[in-house]
N, C-alpha and C. Protein backbone atom coordinates (compact mmCIF):
# COMPACT_ATOMS: atom_id res chain seq x y z
N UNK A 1 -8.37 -0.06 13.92
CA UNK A 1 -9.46 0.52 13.13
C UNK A 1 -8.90 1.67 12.31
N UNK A 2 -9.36 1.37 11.15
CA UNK A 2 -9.15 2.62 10.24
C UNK A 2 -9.37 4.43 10.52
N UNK A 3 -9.05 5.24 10.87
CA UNK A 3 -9.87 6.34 10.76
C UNK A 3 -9.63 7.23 9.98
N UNK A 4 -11.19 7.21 9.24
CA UNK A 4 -11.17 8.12 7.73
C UNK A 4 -11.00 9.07 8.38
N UNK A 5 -10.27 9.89 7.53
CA UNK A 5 -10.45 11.81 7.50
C UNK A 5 -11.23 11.85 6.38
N UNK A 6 -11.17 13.27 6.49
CA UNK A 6 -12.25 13.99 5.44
C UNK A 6 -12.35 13.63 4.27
N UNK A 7 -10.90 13.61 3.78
CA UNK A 7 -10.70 12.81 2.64
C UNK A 7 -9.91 11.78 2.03
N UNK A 8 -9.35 11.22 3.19
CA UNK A 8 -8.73 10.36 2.66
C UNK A 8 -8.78 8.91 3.29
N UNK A 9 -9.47 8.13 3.14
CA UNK A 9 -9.83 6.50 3.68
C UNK A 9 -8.89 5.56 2.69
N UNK A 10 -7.75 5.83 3.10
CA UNK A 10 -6.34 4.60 2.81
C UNK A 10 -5.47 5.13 3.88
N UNK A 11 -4.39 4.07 3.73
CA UNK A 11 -3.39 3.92 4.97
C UNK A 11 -2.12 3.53 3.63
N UNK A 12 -2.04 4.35 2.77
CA UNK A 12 -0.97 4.30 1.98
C UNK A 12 0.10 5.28 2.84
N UNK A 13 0.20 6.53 3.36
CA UNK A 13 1.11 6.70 4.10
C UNK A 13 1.67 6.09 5.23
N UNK A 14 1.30 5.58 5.63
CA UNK A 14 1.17 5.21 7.28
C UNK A 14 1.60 3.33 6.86
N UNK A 15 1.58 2.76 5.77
CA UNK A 15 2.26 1.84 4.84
C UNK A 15 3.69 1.97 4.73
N UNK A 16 3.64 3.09 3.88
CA UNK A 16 5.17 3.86 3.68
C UNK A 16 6.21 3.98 4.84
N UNK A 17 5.62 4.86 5.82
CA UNK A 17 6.48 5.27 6.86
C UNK A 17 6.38 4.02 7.32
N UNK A 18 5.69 2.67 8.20
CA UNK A 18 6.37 1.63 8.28
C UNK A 18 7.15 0.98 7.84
N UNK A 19 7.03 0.93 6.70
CA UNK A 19 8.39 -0.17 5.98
C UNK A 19 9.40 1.18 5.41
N UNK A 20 9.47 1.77 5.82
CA UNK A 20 10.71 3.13 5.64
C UNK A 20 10.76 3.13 4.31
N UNK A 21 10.28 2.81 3.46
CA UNK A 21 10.00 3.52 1.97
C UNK A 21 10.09 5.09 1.49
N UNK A 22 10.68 5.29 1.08
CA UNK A 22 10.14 7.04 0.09
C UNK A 22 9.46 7.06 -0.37
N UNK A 23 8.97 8.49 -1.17
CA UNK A 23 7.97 8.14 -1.72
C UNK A 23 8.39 8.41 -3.45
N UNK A 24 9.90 8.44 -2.82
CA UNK A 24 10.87 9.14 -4.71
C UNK A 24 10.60 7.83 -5.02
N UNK A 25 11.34 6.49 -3.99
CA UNK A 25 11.21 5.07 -4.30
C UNK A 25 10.14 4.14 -4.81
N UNK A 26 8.95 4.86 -4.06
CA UNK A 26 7.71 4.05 -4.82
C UNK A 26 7.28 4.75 -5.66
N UNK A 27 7.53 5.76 -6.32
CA UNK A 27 7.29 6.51 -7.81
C UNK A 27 8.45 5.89 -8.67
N UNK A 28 9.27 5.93 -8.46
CA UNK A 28 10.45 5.05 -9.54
C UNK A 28 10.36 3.63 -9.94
N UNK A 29 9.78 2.67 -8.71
CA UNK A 29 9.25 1.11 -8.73
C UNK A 29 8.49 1.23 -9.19
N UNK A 30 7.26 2.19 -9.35
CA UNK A 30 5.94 2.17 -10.54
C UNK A 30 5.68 2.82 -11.59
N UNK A 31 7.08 3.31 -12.12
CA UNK A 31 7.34 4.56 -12.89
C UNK A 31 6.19 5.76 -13.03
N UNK A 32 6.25 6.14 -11.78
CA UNK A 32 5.11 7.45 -12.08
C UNK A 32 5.54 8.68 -11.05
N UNK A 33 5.32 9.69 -11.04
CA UNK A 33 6.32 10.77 -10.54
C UNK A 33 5.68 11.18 -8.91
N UNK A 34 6.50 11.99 -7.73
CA UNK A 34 6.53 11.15 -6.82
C UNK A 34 4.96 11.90 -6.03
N UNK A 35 4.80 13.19 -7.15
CA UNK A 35 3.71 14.28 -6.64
C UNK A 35 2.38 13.09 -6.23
N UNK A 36 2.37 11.94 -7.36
CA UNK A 36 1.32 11.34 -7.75
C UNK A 36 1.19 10.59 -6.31
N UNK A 37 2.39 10.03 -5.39
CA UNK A 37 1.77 9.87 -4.25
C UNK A 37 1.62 10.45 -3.59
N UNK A 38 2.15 11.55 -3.25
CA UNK A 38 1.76 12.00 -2.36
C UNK A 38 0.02 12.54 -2.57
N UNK A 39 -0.33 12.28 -3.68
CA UNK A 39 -2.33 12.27 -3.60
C UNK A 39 -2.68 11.81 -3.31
N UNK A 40 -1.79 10.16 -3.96
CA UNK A 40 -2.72 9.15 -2.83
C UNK A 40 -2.51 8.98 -1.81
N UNK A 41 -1.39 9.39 -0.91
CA UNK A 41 -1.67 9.43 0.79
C UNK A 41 -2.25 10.68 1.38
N UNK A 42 -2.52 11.66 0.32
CA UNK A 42 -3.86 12.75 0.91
C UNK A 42 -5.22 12.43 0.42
N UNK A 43 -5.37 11.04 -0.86
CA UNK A 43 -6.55 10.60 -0.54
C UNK A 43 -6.97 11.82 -1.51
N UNK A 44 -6.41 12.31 -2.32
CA UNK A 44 -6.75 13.22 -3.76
C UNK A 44 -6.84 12.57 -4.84
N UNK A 45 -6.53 11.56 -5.26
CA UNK A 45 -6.52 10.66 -6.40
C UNK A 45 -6.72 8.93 -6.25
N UNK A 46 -7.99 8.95 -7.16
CA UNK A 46 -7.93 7.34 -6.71
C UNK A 46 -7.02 6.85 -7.32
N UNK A 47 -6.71 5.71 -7.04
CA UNK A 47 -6.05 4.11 -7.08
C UNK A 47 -6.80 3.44 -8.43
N UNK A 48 -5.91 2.80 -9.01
CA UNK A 48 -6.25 1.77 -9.93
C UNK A 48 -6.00 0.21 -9.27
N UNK A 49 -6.92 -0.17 -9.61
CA UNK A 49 -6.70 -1.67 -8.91
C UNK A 49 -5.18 -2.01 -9.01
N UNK A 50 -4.91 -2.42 -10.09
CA UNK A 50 -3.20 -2.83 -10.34
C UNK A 50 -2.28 -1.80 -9.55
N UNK A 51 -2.53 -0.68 -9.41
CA UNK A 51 -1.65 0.20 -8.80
C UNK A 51 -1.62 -0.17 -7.19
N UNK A 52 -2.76 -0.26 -6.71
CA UNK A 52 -3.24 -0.80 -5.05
C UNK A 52 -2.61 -2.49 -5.18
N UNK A 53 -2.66 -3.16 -5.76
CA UNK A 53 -1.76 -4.33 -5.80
C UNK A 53 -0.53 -4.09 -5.56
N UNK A 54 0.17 -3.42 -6.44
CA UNK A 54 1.33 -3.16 -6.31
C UNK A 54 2.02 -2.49 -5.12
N UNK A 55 1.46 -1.79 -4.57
CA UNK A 55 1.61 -1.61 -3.35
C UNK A 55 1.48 -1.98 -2.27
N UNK A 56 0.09 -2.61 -2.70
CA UNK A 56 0.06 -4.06 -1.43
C UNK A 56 1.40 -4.99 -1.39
N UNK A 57 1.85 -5.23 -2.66
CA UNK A 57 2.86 -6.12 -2.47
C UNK A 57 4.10 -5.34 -2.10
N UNK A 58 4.69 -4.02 -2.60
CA UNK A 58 5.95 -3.42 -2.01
C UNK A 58 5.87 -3.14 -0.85
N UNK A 59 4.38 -2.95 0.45
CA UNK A 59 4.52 -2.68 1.06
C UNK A 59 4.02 -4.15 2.22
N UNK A 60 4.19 -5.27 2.09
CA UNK A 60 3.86 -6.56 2.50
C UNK A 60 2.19 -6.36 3.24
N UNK A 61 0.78 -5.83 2.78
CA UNK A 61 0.21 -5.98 3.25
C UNK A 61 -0.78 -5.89 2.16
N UNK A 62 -1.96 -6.25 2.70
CA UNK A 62 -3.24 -6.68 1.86
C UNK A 62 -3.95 -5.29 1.12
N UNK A 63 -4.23 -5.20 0.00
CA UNK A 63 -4.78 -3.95 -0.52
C UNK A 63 -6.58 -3.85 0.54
N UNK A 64 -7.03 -4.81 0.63
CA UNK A 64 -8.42 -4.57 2.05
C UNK A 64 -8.03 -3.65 3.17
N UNK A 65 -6.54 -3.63 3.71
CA UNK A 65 -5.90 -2.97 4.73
C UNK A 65 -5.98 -2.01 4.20
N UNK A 66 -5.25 -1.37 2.90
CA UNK A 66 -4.77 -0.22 2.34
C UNK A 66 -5.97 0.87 2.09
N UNK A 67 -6.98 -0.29 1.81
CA UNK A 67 -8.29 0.98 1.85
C UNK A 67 -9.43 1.10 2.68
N UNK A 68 -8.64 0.13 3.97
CA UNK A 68 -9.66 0.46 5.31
C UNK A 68 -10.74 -0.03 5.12
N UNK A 69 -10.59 -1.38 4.37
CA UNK A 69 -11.94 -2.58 4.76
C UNK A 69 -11.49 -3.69 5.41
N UNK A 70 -10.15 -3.78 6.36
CA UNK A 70 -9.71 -4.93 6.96
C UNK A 70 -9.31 -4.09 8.20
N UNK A 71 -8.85 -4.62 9.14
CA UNK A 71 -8.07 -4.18 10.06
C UNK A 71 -6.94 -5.11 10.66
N UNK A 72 -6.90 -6.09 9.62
CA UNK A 72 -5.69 -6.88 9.82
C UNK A 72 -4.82 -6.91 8.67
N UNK A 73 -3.43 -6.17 8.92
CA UNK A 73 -2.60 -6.09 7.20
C UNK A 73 -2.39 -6.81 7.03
N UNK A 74 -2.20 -8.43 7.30
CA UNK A 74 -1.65 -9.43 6.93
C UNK A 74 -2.76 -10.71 6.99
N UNK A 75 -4.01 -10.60 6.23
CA UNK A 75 -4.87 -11.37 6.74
C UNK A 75 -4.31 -12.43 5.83
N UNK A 76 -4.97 -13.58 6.11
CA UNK A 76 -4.51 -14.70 5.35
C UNK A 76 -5.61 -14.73 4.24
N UNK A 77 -5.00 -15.74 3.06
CA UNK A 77 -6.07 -16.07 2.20
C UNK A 77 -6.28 -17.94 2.07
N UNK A 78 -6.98 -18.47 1.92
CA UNK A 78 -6.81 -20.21 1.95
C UNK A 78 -6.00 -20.51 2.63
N UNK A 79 -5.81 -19.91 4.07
CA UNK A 79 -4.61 -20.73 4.97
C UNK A 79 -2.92 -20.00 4.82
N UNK A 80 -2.85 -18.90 3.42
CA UNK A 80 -1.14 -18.30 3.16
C UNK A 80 -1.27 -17.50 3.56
N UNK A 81 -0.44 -16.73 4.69
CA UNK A 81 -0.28 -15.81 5.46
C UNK A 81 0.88 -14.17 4.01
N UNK A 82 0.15 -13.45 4.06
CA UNK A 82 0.62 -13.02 3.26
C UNK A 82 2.14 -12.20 3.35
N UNK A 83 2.85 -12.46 5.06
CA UNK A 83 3.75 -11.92 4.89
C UNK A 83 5.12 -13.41 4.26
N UNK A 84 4.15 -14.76 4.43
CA UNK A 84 5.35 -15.48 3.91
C UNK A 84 5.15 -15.35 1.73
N UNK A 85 4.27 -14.81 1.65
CA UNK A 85 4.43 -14.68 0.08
C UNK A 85 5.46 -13.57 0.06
N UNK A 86 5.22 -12.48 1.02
CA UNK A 86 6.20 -11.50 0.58
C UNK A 86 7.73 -11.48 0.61
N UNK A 87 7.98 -12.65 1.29
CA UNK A 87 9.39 -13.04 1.53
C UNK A 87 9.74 -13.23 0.25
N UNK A 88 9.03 -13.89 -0.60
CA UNK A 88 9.39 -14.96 -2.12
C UNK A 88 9.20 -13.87 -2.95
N UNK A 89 9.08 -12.50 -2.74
CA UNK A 89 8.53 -11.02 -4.31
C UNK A 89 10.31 -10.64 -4.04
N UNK A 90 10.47 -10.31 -5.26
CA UNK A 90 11.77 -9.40 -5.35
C UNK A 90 11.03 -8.37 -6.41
N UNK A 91 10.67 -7.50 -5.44
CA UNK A 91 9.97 -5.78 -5.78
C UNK A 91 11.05 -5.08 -6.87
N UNK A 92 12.40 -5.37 -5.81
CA UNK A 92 13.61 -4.07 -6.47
C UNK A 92 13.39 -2.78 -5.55
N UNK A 93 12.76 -3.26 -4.19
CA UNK A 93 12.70 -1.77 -3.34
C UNK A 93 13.74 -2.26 -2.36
């Protein structure tokens, strides 16, 4: 289960530190500078859809997970388990 804090209902950090990511690394893969995440893992700045994609995919889990309307990161969609799509992405992380 998700648990919101005060202000921040995503699991973009807690993303990161699993798959041992930086956060210099996922500002350079989305060209945007690295202050900008660290808002969104304090849940100071929203997300743009495409941006929450993109992270769903660098970080192999479902953007529903990322903003704490799933509690399964890897739910399937029509039967594809989304960590075998992530095998087939070459991110560049």
């Amino acid at each position: 289960m998700c648990r919101r804090k005060r202000r921040n209902p995503n699991r973009i950090r807690e993303a990161r530190r699993r798959s041992g990511v930086s956060t210099l690394k996922i500002a350079s893969a989305l060209g945007i500078c690295r202050d900008t995440v660290y808002r969104w893992e304090r849940g100071e700045t929203l997300l743009s859809s495409s941006v929450l994609l993109n992270l769903g995919y660098i970080f192999g889990v479902t953007c529903d997970w990322l903003v704490c309307r799933s509690d399964d990161p890897y739910k399937t969609v029509d039967g594809v388990d989304i960590r075998s799509v992530e095998s087939n992405l070459d991110i560049g992380i």
